[in-house]
Structures are given as C-alpha cells and as structure tokens.
PDB file of N, CA and C in Angstrom:
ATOM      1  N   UNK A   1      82.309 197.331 156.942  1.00  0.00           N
ATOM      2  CA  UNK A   1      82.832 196.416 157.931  1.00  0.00           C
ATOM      3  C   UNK A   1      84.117 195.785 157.387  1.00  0.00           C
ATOM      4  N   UNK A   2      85.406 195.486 157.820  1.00  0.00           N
ATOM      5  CA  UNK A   2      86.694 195.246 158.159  1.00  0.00           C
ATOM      6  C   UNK A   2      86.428 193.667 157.613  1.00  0.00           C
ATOM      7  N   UNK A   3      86.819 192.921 156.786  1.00  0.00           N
ATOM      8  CA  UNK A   3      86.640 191.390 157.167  1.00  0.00           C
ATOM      9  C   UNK A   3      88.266 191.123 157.783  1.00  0.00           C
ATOM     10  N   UNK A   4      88.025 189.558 158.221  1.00  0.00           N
ATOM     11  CA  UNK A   4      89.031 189.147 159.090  1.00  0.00           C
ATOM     12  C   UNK A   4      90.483 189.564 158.161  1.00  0.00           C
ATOM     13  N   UNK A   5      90.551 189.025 156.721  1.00  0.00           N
ATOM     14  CA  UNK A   5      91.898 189.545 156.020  1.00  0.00           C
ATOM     15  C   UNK A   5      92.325 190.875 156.141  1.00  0.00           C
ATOM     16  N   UNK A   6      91.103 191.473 155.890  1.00  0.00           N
ATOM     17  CA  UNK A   6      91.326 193.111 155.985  1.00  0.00           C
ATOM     18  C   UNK A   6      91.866 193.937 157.356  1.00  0.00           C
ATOM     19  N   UNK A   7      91.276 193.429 158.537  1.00  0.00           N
ATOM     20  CA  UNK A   7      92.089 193.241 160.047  1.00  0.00           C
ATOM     21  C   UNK A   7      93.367 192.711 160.062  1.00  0.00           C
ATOM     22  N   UNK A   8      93.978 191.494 159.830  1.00  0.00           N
ATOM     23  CA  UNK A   8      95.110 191.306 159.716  1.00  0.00           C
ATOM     24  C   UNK A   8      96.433 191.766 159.021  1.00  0.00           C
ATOM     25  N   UNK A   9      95.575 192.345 157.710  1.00  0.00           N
ATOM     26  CA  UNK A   9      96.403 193.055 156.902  1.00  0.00           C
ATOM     27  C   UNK A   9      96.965 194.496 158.121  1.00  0.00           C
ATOM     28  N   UNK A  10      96.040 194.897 158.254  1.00  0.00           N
ATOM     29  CA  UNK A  10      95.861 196.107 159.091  1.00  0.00           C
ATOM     30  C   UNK A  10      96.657 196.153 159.840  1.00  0.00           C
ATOM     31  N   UNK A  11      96.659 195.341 160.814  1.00  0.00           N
ATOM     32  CA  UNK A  11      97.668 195.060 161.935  1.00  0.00           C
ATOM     33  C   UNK A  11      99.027 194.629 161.391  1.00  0.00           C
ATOM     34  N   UNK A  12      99.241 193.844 160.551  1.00  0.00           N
ATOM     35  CA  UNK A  12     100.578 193.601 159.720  1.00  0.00           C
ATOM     36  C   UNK A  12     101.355 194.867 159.464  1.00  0.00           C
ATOM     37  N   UNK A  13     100.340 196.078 158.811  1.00  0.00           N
ATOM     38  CA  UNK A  13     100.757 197.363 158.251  1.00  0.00           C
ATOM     39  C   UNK A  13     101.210 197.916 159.613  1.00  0.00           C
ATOM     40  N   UNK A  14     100.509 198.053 160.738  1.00  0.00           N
ATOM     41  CA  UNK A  14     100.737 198.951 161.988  1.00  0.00           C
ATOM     42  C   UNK A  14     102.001 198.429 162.595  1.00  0.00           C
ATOM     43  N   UNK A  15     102.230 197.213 162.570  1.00  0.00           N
ATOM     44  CA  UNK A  15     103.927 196.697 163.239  1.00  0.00           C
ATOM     45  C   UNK A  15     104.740 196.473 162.065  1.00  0.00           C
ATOM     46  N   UNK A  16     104.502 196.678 161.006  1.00  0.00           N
ATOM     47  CA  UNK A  16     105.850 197.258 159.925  1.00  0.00           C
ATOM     48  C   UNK A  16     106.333 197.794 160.326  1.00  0.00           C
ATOM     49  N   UNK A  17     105.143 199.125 159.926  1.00  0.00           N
ATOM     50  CA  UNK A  17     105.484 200.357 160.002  1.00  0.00           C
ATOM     51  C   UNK A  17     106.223 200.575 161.588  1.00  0.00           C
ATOM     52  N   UNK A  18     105.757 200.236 162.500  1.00  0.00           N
ATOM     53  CA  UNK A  18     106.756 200.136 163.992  1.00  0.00           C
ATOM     54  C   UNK A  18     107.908 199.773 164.489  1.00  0.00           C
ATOM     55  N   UNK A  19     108.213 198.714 163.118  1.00  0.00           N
ATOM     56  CA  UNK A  19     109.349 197.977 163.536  1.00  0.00           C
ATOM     57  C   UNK A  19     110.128 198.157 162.250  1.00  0.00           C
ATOM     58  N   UNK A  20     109.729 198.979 161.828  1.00  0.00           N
ATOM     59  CA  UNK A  20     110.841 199.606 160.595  1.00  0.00           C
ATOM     60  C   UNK A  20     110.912 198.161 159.411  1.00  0.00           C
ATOM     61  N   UNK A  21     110.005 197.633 158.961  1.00  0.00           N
ATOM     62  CA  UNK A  21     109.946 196.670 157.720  1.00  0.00           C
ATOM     63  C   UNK A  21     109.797 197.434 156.775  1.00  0.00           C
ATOM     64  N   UNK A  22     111.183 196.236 155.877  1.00  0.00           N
ATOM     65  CA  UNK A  22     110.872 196.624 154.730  1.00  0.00           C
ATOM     66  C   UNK A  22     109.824 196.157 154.235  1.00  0.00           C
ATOM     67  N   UNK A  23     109.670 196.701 152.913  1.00  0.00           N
ATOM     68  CA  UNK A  23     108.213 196.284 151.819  1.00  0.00           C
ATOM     69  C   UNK A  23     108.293 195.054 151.758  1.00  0.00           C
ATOM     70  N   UNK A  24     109.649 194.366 150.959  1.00  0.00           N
ATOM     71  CA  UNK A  24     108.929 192.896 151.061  1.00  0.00           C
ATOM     72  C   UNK A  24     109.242 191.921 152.274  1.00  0.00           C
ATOM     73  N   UNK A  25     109.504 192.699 153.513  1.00  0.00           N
ATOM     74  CA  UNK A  25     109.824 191.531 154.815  1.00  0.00           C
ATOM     75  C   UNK A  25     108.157 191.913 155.463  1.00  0.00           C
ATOM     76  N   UNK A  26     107.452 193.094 154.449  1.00  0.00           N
ATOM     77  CA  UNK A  26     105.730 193.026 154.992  1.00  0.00           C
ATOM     78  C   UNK A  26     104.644 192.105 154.150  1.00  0.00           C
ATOM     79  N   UNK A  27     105.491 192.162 152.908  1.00  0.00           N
ATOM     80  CA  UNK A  27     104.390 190.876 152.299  1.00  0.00           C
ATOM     81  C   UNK A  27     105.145 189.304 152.742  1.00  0.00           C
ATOM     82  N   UNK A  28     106.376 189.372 152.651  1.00  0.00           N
ATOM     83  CA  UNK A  28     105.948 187.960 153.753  1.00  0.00           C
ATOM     84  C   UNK A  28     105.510 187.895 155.133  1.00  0.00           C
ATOM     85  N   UNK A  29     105.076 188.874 156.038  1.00  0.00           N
ATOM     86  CA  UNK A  29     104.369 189.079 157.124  1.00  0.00           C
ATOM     87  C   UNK A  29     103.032 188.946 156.949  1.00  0.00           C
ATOM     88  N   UNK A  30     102.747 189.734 155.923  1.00  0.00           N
ATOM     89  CA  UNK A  30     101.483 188.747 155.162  1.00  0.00           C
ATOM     90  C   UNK A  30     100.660 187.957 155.477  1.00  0.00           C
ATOM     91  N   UNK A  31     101.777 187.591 154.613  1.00  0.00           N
ATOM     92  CA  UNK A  31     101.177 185.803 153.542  1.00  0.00           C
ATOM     93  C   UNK A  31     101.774 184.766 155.221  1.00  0.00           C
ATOM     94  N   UNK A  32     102.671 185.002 155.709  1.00  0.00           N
ATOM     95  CA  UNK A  32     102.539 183.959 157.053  1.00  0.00           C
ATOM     96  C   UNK A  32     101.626 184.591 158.361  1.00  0.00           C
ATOM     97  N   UNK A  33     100.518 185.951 158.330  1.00  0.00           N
ATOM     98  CA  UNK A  33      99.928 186.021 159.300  1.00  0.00           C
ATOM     99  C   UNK A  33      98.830 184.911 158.411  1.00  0.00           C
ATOM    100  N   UNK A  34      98.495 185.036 156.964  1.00  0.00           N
ATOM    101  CA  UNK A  34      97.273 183.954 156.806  1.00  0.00           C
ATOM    102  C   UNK A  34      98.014 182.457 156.633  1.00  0.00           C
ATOM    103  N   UNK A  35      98.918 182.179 157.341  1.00  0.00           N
ATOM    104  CA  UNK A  35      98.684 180.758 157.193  1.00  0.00           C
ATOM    105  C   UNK A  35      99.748 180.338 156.247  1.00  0.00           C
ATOM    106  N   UNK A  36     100.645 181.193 155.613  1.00  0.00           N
ATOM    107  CA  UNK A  36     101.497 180.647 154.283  1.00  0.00           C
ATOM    108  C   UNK A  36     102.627 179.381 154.896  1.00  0.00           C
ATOM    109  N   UNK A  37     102.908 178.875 153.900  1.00  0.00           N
ATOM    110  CA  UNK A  37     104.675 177.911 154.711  1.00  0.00           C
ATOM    111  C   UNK A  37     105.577 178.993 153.623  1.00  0.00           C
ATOM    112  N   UNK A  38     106.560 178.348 153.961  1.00  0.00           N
ATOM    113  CA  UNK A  38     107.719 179.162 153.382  1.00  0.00           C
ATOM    114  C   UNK A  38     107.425 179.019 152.288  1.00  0.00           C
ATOM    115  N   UNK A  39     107.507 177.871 151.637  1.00  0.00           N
ATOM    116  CA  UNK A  39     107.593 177.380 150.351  1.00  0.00           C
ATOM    117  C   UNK A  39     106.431 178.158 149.265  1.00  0.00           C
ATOM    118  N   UNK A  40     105.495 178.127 150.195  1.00  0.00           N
ATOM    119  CA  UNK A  40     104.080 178.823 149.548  1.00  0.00           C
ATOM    120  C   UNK A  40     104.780 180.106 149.301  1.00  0.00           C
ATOM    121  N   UNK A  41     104.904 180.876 150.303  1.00  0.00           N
ATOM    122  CA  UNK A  41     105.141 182.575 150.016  1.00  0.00           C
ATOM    123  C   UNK A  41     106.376 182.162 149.392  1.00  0.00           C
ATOM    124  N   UNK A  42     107.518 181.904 148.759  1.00  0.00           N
ATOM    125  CA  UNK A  42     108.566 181.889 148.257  1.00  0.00           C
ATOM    126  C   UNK A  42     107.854 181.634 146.561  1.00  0.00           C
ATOM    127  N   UNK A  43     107.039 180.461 146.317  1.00  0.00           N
ATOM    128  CA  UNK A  43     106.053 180.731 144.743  1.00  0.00           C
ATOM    129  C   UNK A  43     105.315 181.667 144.515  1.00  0.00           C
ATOM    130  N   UNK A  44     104.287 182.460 145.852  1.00  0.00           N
ATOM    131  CA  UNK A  44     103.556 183.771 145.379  1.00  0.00           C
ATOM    132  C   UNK A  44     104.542 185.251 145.034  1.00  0.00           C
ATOM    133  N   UNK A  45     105.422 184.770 145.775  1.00  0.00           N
ATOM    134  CA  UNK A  45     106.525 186.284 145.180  1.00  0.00           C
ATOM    135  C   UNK A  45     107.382 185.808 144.635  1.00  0.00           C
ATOM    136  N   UNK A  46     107.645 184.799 144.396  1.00  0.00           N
ATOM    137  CA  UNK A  46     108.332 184.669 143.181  1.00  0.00           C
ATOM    138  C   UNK A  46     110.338 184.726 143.638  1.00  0.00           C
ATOM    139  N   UNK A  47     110.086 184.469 144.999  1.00  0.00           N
ATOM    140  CA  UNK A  47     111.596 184.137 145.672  1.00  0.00           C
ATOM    141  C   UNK A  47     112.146 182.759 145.834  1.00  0.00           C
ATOM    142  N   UNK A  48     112.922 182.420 146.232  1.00  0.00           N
ATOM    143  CA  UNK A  48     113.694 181.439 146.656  1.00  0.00           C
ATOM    144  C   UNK A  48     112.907 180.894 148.438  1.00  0.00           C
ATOM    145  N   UNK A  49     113.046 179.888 148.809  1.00  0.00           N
ATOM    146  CA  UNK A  49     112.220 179.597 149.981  1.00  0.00           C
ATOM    147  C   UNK A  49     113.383 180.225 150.549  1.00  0.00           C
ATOM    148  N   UNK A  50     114.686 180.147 150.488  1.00  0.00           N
ATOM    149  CA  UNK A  50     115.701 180.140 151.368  1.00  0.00           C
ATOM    150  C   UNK A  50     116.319 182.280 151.478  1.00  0.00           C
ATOM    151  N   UNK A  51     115.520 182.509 150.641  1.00  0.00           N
ATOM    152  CA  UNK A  51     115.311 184.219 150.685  1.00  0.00           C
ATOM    153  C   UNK A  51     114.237 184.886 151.453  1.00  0.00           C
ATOM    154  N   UNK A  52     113.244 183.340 151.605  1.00  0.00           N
ATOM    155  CA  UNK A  52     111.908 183.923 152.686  1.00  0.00           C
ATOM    156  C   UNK A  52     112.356 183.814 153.804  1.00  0.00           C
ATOM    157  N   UNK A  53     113.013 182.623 154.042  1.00  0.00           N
ATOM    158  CA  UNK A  53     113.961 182.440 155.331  1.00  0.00           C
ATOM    159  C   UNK A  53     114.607 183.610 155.645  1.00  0.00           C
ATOM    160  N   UNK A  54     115.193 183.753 155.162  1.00  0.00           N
ATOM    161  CA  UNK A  54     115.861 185.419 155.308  1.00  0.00           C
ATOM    162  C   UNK A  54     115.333 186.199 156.011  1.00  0.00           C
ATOM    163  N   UNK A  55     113.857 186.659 155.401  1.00  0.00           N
ATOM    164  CA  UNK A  55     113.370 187.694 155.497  1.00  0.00           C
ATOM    165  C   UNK A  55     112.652 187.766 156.584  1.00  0.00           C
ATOM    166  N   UNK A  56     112.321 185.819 157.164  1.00  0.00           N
ATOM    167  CA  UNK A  56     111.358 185.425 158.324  1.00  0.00           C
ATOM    168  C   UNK A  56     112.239 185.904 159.451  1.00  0.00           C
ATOM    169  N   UNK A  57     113.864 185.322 159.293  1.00  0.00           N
ATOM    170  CA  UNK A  57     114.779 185.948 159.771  1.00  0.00           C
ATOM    171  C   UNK A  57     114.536 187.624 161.230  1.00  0.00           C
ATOM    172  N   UNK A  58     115.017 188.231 159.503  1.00  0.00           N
ATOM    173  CA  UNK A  58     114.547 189.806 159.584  1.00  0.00           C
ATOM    174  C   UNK A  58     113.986 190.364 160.223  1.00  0.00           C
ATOM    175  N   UNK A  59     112.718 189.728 160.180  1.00  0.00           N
ATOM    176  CA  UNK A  59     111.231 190.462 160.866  1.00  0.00           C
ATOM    177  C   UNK A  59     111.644 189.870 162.061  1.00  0.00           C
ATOM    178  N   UNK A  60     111.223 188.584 162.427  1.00  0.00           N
ATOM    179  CA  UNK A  60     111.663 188.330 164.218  1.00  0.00           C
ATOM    180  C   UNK A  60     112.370 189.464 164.449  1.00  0.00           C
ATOM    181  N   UNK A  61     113.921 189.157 163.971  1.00  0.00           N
ATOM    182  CA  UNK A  61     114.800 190.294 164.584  1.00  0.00           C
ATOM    183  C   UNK A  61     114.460 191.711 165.257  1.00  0.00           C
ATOM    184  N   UNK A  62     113.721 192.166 164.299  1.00  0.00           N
ATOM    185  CA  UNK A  62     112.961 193.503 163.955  1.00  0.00           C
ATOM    186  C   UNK A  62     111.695 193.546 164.994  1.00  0.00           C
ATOM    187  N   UNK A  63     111.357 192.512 164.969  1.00  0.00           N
ATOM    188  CA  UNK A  63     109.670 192.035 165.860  1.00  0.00           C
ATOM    189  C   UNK A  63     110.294 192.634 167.460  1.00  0.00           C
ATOM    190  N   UNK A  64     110.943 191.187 167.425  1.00  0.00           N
ATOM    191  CA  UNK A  64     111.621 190.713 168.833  1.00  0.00           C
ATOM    192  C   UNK A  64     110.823 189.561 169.362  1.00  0.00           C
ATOM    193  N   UNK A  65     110.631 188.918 167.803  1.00  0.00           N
ATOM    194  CA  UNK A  65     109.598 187.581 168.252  1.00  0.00           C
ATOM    195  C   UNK A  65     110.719 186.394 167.811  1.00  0.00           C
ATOM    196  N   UNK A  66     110.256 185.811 168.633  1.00  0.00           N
ATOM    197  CA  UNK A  66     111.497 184.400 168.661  1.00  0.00           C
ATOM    198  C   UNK A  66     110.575 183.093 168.034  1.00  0.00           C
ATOM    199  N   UNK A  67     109.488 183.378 167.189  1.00  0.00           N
ATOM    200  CA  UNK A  67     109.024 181.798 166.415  1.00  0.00           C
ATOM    201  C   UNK A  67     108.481 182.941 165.982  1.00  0.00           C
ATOM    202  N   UNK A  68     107.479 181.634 164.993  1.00  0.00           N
ATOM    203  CA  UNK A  68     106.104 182.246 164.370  1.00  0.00           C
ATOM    204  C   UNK A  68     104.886 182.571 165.454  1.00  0.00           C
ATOM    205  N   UNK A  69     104.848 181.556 165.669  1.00  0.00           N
ATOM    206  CA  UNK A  69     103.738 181.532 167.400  1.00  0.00           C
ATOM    207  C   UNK A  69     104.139 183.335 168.505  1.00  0.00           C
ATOM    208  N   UNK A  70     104.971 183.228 168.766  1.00  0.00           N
ATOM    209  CA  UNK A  70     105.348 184.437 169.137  1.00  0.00           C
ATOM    210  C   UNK A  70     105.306 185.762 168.209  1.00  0.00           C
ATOM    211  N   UNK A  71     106.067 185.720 167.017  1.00  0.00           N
ATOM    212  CA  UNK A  71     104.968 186.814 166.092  1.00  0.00           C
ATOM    213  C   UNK A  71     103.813 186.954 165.752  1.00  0.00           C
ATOM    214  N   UNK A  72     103.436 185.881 165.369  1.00  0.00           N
ATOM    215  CA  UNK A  72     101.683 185.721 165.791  1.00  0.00           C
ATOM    216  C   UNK A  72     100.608 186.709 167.002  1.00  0.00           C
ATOM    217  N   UNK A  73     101.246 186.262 168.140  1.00  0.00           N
ATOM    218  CA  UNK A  73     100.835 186.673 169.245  1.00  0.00           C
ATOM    219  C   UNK A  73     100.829 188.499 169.286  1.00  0.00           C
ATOM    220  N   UNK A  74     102.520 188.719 168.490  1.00  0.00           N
ATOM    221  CA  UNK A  74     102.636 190.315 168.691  1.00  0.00           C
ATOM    222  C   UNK A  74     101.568 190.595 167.398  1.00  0.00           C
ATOM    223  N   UNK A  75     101.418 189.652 166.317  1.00  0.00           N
ATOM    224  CA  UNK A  75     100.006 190.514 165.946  1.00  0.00           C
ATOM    225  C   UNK A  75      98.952 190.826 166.714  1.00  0.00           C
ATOM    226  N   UNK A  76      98.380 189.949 167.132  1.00  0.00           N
ATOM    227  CA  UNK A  76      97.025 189.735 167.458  1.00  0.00           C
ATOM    228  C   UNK A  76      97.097 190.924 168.637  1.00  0.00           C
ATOM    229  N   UNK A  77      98.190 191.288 169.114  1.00  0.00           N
ATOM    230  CA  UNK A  77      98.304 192.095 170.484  1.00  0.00           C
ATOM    231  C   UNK A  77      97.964 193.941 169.912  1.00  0.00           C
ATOM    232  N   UNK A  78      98.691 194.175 169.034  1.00  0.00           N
ATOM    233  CA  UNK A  78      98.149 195.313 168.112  1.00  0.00           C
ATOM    234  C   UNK A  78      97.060 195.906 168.210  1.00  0.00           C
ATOM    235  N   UNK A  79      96.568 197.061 169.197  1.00  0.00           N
ATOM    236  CA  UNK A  79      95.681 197.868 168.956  1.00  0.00           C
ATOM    237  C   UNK A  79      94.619 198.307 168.011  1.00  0.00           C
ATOM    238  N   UNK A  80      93.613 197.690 167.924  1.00  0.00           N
ATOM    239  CA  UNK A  80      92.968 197.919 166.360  1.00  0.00           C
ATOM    240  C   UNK A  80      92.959 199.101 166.560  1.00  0.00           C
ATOM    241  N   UNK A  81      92.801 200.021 167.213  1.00  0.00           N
ATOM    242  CA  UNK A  81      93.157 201.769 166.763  1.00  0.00           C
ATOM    243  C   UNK A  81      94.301 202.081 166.296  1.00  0.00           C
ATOM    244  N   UNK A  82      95.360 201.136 166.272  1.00  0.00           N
ATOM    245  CA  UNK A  82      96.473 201.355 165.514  1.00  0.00           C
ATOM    246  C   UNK A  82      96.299 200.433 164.280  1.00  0.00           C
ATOM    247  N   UNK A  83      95.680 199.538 163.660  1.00  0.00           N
ATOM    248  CA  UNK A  83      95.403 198.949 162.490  1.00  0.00           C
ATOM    249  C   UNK A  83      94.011 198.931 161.754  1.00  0.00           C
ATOM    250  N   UNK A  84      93.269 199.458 162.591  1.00  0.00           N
ATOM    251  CA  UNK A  84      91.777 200.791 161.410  1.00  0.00           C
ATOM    252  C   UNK A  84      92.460 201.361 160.761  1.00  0.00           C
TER     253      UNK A  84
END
C-alpha cells in the first residue's frame, strides 16, 4: 500500500516529468507539496531561499500555476494511473 508521502511523491514525479522539470525544480516540488516554506527547503538542499524562489518561479511557469494553492490543486488533479 502507497502511504500518503509516497502518493504525493508520485504525482510530483508524473507532472515533472510533463512539464519538463528539472531535477532540482522537482525536489523543491517536493518538499512544498509536503508543506515546506521557502526557507525550510532552501536549509534541506542546502540553497539560498532566494534560489528556491527561483526555482518556485520556474515550476509555476512550467506548471501554468499562478500560486502555490493553484499548483497544489494541479497536483492533487493528477491521475493516480499516471503517479502509481
């Protein structure tokens, strides 16, 4: 059985991979589908907050999500037959 991290991860991996992310604009997709602030994911990888910014940037762009709340949403929308 899948636990809830292991689902989210999942779905994180399936709209990378869709929206053409890089490797690390997917671990901060991550660490802000569980909940991270900038500041947090900027100490677990070991970046600058203002390089996560960047990258939060990025992904919208890439998404076509205009907040977090709105990328959020395009997770949760993700096909679990596309993130099994």
């Amino acid at each position: 059985m899948m636990r809830a991290t292991d689902t989210a991860d999942a779905r994180c991996c399936a709209l990378a991979g869709a929206c053409g992310l890089t490797p690390r604009e997917f671990d901060v997709l991550r660490l802000l589908a569980r909940g991270r602030s900038r500041a947090r994911i900027g100490s677990e990888l070991g970046i600058a907050e203002d390089t996560v910014k960047t990258h939060v940037k990025h992904i919208y762009r890439k998404t076509g999500a205009a907040s977090k709340q709105h990328l959020l949403d395009r997770l949760e929308a993700v096909p679990q037959t596309l993130s099994a």
